[in-house]
Protein backbone atom coordinates (compact mmCIF):
# COMPACT_ATOMS: atom_id res chain seq x y z
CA UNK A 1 1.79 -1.78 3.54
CA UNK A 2 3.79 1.28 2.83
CA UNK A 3 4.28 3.12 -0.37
CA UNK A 4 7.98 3.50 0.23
CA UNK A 5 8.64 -0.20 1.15
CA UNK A 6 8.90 -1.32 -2.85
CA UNK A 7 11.45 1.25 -3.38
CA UNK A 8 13.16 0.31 -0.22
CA UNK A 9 13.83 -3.51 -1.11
CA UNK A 10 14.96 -2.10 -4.69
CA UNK A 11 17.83 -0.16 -2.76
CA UNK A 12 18.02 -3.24 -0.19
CA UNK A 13 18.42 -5.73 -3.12
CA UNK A 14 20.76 -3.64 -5.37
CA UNK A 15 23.02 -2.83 -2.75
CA UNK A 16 23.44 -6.26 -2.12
CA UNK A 17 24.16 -7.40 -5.79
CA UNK A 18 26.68 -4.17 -5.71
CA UNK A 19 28.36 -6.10 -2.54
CA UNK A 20 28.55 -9.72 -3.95
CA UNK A 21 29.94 -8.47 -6.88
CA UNK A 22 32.35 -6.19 -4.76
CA UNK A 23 33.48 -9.51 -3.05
CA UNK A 24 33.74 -11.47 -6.37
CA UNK A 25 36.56 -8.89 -7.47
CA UNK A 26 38.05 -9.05 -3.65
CA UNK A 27 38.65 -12.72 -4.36
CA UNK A 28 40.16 -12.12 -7.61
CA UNK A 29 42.07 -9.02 -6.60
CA UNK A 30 43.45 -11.42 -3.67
CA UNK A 31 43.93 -14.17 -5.65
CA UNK A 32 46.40 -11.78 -7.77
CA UNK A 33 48.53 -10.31 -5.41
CA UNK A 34 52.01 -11.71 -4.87
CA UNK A 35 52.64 -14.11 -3.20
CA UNK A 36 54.64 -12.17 -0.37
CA UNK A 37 50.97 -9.79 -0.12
CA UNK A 38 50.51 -11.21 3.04
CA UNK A 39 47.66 -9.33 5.60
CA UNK A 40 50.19 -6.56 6.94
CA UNK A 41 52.14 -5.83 3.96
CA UNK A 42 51.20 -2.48 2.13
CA UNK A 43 50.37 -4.50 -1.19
CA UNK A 44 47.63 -6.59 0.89
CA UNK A 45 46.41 -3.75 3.17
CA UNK A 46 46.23 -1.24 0.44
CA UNK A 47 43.82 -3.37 -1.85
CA UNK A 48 41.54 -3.99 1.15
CA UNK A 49 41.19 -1.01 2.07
CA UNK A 50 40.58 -0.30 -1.57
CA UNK A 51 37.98 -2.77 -1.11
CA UNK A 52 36.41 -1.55 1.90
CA UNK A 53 35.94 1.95 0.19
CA UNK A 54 33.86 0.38 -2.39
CA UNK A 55 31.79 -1.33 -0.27
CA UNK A 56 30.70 2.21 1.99
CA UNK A 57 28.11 3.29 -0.61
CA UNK A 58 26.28 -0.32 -0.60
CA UNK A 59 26.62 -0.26 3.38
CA UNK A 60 25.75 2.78 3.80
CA UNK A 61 21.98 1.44 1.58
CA UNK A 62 21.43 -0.99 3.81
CA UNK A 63 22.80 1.06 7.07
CA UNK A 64 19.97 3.72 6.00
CA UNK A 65 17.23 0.98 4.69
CA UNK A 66 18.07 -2.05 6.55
CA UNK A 67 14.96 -1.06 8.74
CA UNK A 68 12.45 -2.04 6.09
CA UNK A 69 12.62 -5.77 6.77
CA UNK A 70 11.77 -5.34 10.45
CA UNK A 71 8.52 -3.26 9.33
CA UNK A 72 7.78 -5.87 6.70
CA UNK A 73 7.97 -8.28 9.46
CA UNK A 74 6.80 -6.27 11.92
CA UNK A 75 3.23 -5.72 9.96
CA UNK A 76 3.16 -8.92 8.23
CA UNK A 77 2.47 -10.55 11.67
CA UNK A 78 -0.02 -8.65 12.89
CA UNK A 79 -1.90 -8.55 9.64
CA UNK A 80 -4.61 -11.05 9.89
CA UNK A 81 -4.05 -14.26 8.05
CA UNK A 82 -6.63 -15.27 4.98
CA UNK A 83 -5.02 -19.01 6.11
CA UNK A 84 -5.34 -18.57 10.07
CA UNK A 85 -8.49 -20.38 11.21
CA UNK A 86 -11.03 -18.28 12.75
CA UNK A 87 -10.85 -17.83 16.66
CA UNK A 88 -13.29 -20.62 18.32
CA UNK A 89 -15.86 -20.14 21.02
CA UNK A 90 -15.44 -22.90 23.21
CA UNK A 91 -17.75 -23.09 26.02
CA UNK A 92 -17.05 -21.97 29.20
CA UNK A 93 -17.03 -25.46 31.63
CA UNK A 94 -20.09 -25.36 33.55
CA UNK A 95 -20.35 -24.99 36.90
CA UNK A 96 -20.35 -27.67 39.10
CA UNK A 97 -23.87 -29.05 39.05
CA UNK A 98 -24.26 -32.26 40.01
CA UNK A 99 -28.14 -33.08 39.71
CA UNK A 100 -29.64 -36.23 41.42
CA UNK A 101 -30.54 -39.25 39.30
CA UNK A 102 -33.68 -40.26 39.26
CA UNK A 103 -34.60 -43.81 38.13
């Protein structure tokens, strides 16, 4: 485990509330435009692009700490398992020896 990984998933995690919030006001801010604020006109394009510039500081978070869940990952599955059985010795199969029977 690194040190740096809590403080990682904070940025990770509130860059993603700051981007579903972000989208909740997209919706509304679409929802309020004209009706003629079709994609194309200046009143649509202008509040996306509004939109978009919000969203760079949250993208840029996860652009720059995105890389923390593939560690995570990355360690947690080589990390040995306290619920992984132990590795069995099974034995070898014997050669074959085939011994007479005597009765």
């Amino acid at each position: 485990m690194q040190n740096r990984w809590v403080w990682q998933l904070g940025v990770l995690h509130d860059a993603l509330e700051r981007l579903d919030a972000l989208a909740e006001q997209w919706q509304t801010t679409r929802d309020d435009l004209p009706a003629d604020a079709r994609p194309g006109t200046d009143a649509h394009d202008n509040a996306l692009a509004l939109h978009h510039a919000e969203c760079w500081d949250a993208l840029h978070d996860w652009a720059t700490h995105g890389h923390t869940l593939t560690e995570i990952n990355t360690a947690a599955r080589r990390a040995p398992s306290p619920l992984a059985l132990p590795p069995t010795v099974t034995a070898a199969p014997a050669a074959d020896q085939t011994a007479p029977v005597h009765r």
